[in-house]
N, C-alpha and C. Protein backbone atom coordinates (compact mmCIF):
# COMPACT_ATOMS: atom_id res chain seq x y z
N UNK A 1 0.85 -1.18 0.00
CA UNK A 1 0.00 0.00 0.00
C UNK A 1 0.89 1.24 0.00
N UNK A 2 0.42 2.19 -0.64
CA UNK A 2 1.12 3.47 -0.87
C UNK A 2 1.04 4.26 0.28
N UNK A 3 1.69 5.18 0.32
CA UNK A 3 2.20 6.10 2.02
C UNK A 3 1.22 7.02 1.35
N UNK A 4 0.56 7.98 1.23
CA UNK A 4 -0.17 9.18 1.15
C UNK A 4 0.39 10.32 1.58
N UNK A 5 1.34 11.11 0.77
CA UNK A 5 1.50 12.53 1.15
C UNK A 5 0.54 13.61 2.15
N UNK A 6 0.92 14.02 3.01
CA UNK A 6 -0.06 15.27 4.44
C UNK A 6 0.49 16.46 3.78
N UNK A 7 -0.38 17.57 4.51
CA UNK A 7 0.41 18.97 4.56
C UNK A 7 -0.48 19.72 5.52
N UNK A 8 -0.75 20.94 5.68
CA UNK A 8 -1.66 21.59 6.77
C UNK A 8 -1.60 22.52 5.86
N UNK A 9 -3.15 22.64 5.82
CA UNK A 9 -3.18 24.26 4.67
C UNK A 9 -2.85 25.15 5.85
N UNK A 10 -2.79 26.45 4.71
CA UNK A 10 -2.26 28.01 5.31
C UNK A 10 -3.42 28.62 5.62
N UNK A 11 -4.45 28.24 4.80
CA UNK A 11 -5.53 29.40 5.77
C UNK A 11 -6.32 28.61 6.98
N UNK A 12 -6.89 27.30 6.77
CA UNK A 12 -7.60 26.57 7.94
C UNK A 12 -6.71 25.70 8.93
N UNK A 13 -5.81 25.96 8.47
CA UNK A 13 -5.24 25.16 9.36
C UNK A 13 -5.00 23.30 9.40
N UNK A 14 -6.10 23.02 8.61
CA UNK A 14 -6.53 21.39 9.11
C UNK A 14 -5.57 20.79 7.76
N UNK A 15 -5.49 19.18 7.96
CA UNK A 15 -4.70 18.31 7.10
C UNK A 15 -5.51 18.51 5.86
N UNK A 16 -4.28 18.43 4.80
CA UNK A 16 -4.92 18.11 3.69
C UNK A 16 -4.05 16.94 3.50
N UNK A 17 -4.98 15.85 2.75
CA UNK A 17 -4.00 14.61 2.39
C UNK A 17 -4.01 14.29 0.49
N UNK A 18 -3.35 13.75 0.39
CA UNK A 18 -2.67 13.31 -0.78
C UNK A 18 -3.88 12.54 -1.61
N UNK A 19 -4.74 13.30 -2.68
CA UNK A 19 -6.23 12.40 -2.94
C UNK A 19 -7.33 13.88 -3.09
N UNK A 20 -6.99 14.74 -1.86
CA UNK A 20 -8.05 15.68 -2.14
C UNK A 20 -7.55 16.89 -3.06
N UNK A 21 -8.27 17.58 -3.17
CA UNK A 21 -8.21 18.84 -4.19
C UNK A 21 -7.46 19.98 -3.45
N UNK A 22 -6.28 20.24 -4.20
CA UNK A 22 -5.76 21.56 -2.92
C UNK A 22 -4.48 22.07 -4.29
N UNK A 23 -4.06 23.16 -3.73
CA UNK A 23 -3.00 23.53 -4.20
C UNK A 23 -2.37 24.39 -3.50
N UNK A 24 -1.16 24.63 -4.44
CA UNK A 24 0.49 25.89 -3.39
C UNK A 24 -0.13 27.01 -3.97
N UNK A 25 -0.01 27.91 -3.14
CA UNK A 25 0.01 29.49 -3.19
C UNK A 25 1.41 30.13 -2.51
N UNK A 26 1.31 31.10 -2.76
CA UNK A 26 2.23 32.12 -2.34
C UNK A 26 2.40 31.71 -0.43
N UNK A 27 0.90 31.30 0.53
CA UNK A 27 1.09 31.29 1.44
C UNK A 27 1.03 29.56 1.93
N UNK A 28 1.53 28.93 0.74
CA UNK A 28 1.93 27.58 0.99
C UNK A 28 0.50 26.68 0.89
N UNK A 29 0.32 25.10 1.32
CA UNK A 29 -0.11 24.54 0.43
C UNK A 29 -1.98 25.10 0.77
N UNK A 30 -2.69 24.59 0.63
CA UNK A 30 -4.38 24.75 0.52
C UNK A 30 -5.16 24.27 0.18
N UNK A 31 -6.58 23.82 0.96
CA UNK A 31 -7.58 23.10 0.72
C UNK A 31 -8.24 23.86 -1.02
N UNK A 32 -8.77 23.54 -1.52
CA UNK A 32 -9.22 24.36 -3.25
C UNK A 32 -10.96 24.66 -2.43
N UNK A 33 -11.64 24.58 -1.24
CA UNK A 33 -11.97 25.04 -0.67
C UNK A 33 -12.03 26.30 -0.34
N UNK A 34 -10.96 26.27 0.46
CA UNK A 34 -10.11 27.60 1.49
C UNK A 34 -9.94 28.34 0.19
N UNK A 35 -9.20 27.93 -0.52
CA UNK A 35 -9.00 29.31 -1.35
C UNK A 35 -9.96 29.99 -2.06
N UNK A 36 -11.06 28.99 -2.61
CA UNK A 36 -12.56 29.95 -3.26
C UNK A 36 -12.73 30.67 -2.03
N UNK A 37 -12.81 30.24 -0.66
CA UNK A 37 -13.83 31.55 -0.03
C UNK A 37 -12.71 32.34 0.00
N UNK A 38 -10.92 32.14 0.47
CA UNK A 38 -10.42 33.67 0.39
C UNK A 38 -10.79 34.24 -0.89
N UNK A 39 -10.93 33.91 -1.62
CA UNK A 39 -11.04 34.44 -3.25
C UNK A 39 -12.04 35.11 -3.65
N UNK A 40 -13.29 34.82 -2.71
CA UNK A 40 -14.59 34.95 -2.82
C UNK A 40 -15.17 36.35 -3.75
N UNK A 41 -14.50 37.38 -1.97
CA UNK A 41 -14.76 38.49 -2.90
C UNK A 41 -14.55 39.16 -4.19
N UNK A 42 -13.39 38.78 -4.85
CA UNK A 42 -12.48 39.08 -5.64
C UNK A 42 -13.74 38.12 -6.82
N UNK A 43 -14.04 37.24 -6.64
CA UNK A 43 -14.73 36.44 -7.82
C UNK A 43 -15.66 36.70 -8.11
N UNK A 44 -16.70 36.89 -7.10
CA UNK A 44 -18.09 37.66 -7.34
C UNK A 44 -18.21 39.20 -8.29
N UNK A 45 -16.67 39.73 -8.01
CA UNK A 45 -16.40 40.68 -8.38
C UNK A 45 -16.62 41.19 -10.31
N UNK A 46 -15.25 39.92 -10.38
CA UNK A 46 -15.16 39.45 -11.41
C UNK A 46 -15.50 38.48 -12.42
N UNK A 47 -15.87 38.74 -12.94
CA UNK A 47 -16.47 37.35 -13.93
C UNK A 47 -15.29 36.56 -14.62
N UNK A 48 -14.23 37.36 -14.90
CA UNK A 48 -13.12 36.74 -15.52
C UNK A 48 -12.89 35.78 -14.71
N UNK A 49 -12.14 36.59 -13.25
CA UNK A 49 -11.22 35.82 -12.63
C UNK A 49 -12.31 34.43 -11.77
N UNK A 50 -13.59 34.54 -11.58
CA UNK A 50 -14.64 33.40 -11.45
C UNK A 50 -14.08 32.34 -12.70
N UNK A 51 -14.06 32.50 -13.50
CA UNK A 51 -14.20 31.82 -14.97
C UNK A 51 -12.60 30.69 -14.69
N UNK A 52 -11.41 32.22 -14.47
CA UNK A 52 -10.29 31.42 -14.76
C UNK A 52 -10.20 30.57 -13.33
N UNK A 53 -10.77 30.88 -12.00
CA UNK A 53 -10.82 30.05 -10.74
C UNK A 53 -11.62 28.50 -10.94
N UNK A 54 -12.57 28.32 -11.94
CA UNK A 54 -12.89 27.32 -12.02
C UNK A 54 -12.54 26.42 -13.08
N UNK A 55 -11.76 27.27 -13.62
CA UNK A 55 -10.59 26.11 -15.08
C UNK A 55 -9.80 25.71 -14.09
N UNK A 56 -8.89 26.32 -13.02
CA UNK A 56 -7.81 26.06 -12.30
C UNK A 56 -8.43 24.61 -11.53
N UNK A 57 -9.77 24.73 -10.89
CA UNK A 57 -10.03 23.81 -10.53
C UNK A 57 -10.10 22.37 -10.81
N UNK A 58 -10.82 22.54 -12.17
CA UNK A 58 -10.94 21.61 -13.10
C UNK A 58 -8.95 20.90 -13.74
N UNK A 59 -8.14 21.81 -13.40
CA UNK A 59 -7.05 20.99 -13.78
C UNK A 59 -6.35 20.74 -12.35
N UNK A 60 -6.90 20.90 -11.63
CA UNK A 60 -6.42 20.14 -10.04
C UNK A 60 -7.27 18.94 -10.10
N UNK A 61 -8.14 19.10 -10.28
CA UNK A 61 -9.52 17.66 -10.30
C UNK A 61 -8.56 16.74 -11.05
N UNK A 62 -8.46 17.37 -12.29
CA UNK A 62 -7.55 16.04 -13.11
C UNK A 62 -5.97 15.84 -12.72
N UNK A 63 -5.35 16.61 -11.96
CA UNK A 63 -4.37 16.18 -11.10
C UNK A 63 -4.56 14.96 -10.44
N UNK A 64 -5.59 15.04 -9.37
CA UNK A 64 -6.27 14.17 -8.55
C UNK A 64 -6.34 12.80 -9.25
N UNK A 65 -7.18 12.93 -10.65
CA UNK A 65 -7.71 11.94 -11.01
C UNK A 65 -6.22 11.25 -11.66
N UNK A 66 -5.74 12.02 -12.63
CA UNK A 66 -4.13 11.34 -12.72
C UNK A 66 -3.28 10.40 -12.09
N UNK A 67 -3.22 11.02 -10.77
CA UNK A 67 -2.60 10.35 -9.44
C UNK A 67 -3.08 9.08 -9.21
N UNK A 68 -4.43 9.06 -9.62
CA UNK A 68 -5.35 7.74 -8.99
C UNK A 68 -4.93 6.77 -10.35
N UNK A 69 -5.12 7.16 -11.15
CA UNK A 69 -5.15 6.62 -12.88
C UNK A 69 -3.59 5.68 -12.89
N UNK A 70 -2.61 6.51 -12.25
CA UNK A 70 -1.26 6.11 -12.47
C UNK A 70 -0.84 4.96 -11.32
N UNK A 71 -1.60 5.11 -10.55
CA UNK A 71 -1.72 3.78 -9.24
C UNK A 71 -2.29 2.90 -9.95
N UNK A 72 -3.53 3.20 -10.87
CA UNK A 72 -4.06 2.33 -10.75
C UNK A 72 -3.44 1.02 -12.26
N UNK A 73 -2.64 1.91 -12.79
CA UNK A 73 -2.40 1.17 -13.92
C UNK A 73 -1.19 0.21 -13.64
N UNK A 74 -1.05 -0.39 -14.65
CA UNK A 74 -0.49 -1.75 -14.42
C UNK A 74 0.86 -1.94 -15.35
N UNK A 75 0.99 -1.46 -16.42
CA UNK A 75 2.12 -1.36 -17.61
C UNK A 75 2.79 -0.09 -16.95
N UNK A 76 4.10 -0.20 -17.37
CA UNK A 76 5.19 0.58 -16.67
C UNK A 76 5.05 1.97 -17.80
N UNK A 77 4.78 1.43 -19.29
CA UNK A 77 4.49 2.18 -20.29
C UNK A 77 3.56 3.43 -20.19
N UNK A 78 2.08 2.53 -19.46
CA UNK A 78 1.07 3.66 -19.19
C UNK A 78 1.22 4.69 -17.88
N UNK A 79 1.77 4.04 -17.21
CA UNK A 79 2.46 4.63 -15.62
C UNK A 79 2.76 5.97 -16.23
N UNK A 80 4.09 6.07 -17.07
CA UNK A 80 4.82 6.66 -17.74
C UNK A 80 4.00 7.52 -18.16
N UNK A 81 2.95 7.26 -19.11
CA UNK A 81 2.32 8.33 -20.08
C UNK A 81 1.21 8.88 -19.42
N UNK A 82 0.50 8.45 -18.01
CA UNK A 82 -0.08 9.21 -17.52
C UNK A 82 0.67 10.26 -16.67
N UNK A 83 2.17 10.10 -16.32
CA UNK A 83 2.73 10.94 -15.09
C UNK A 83 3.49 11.79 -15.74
N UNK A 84 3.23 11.74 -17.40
CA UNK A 84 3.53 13.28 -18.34
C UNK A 84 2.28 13.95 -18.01
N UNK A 85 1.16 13.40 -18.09
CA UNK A 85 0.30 14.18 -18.69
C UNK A 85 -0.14 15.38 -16.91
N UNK A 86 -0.12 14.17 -15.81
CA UNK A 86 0.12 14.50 -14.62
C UNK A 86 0.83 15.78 -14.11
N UNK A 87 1.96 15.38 -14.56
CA UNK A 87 3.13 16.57 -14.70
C UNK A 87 2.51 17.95 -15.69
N UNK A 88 2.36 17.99 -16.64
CA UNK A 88 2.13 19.13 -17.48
C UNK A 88 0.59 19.53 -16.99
N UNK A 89 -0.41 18.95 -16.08
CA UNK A 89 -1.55 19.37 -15.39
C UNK A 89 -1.12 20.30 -14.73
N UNK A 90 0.00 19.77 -13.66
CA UNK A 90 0.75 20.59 -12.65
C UNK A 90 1.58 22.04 -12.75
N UNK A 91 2.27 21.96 -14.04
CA UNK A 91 2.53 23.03 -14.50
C UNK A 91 1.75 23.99 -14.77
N UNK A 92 0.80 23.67 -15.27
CA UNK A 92 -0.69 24.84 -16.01
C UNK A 92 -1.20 25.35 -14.66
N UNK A 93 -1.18 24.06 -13.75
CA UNK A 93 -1.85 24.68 -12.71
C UNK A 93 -1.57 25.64 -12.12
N UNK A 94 0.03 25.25 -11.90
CA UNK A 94 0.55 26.57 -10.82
C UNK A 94 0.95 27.69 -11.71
N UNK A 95 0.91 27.48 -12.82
CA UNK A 95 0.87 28.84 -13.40
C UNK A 95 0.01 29.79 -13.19
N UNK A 96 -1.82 29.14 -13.70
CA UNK A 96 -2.99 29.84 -13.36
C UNK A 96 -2.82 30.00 -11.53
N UNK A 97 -2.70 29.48 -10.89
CA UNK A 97 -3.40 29.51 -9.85
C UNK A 97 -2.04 30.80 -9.19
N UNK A 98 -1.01 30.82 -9.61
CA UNK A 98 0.00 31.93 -9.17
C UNK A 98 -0.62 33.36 -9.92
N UNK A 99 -0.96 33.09 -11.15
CA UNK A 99 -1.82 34.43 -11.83
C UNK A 99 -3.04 35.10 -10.91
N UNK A 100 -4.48 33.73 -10.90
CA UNK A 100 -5.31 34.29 -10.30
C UNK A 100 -4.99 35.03 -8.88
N UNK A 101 -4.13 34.38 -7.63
CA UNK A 101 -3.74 34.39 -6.32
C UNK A 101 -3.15 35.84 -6.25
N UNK A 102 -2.12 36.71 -7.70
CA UNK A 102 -1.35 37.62 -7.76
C UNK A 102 -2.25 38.68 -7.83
N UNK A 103 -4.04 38.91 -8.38
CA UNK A 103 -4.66 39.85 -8.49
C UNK A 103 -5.22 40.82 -7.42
């Protein structure tokens, strides 16, 4: 059985584990929770940055789902070609999510 990565988000405080939806910010790691409501005001605000907060989401979701996909596979081949695609999720992500977080 696999060990499961922890961390303690920055705004609530509580565990996040390795499986749920979260990401790094500027003030370290975070429930994808915690950060819509800090974000809140700022989104209601904006329609853009609403728009680009829930693409960001949607490529943490498939982070998530990646992670699970690459456990779950069985060829060393597909391992491989899901933990590119894994990887380049991760990149987009923290790109957007360092953009939206910077406004």
């Amino acid at each position: 059985m696999r060990q499961l990565k922890k961390w303690k988000c920055a705004v609530c405080g509580e565990e996040i584990i390795e499986g749920q939806v979260f990401t790094f910010y500027s003030k370290g790691p975070v429930h994808w929770e915690c950060l819509e409501r800090e974000l809140s005001g700022k989104v209601y605000k904006d329609a853009d940055l609403a728009a680009l907060l829930r693409l960001d989401h949607f490529l943490h979701e498939g982070i998530v789902l990646a992670k699970e996909l690459e456990y779950l596979a069985q060829g060393e081949v597909a391992k491989e070609r899901i933990r590119e695609i894994r990887k380049q999720l991760e990149v987009l992500a923290a790109k957007l999510t360092n953009e939206i977080t910077s406004k």
